[in-house]
Protein backbone atom coordinates (compact mmCIF):
# COMPACT_ATOMS: atom_id res chain seq x y z
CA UNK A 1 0.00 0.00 0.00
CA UNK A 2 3.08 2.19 0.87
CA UNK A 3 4.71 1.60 -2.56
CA UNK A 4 1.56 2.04 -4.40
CA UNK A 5 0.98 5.59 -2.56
CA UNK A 6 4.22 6.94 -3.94
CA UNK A 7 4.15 5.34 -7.25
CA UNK A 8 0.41 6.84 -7.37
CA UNK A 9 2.04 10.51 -6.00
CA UNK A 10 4.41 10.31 -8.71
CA UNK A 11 2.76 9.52 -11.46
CA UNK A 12 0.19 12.12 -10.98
CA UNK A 13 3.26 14.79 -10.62
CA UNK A 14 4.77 13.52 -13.96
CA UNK A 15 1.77 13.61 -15.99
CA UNK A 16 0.85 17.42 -14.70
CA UNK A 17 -2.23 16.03 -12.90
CA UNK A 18 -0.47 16.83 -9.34
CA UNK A 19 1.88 19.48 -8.34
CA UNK A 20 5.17 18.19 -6.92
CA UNK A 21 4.49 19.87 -3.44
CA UNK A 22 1.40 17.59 -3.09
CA UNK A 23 3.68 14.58 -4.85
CA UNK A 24 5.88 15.41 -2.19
CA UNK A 25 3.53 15.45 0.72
CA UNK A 26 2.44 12.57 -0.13
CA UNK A 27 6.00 10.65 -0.02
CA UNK A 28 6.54 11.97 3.32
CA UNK A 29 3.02 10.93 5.17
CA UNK A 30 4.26 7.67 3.52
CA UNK A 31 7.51 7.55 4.46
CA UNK A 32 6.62 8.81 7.80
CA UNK A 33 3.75 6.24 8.18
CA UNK A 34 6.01 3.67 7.38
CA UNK A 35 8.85 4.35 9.80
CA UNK A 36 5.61 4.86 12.50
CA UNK A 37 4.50 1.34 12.13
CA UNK A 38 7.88 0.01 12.21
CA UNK A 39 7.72 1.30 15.99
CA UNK A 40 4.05 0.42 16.74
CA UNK A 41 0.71 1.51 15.89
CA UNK A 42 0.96 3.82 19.20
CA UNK A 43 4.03 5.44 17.91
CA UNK A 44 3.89 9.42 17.89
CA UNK A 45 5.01 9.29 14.46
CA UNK A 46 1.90 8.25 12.91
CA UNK A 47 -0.30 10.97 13.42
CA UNK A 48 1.95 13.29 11.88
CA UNK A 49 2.32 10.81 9.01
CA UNK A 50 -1.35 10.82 8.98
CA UNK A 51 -1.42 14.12 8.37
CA UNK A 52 0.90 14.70 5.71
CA UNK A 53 -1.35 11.87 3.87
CA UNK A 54 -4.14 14.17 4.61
CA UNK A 55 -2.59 17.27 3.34
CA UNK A 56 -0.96 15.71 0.15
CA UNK A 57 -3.98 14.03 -0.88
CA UNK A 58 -5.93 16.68 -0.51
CA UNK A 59 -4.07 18.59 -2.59
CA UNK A 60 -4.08 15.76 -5.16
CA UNK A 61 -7.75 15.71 -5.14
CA UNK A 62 -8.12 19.41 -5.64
CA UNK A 63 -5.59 19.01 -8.81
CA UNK A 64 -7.39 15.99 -10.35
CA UNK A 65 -10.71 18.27 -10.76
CA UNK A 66 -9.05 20.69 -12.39
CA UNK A 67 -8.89 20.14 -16.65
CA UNK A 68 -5.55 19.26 -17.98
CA UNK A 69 -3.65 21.78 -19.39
CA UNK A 70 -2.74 21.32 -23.30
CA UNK A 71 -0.06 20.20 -23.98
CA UNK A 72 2.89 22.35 -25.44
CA UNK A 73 3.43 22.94 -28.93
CA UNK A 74 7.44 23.53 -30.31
CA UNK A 75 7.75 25.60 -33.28
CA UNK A 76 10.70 23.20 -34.50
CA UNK A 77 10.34 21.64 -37.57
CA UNK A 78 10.53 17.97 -36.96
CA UNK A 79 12.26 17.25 -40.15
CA UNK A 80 15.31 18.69 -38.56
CA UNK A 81 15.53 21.23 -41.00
């Protein structure tokens, strides 16, 4: 679930659907979460990881609404010429 956080984080970050700040929220709550469970379920560390989560996917949510943006256009000929 961990792995599949970040790899869902990133993706959306790569593809312009997230912002990297969110992206990056995200990772940490994760990472954080991680560690936290490593050192029991009462462990101070998951709240805070909790609310990283919260934060980044919030943030992810409020990005996904939002239309894509176009993509970019290059005024280079792609004959190399």
């Amino acid at each position: 679930m961990f792995v599949g956080l970040i790899v869902f984080a990133v993706l959306a970050a790569v593809v312009r659907r997230a912002t990297p700040g969110s992206a990056a929220l995200v990772t940490a709550g994760t990472v954080v979460m991680a560690v936290g469970m490593g050192f029991g379920r009462n462990h101070w560390t998951v709240p805070l990881g909790m609310v990283c989560l919260l934060a980044g996917l919030a943030l992810l949510g409020r990005e996904v609404d939002r239309p894509a943006a176009p993509a970019r256009r290059t005024d280079r000929d792609p004959s190399g010429a």
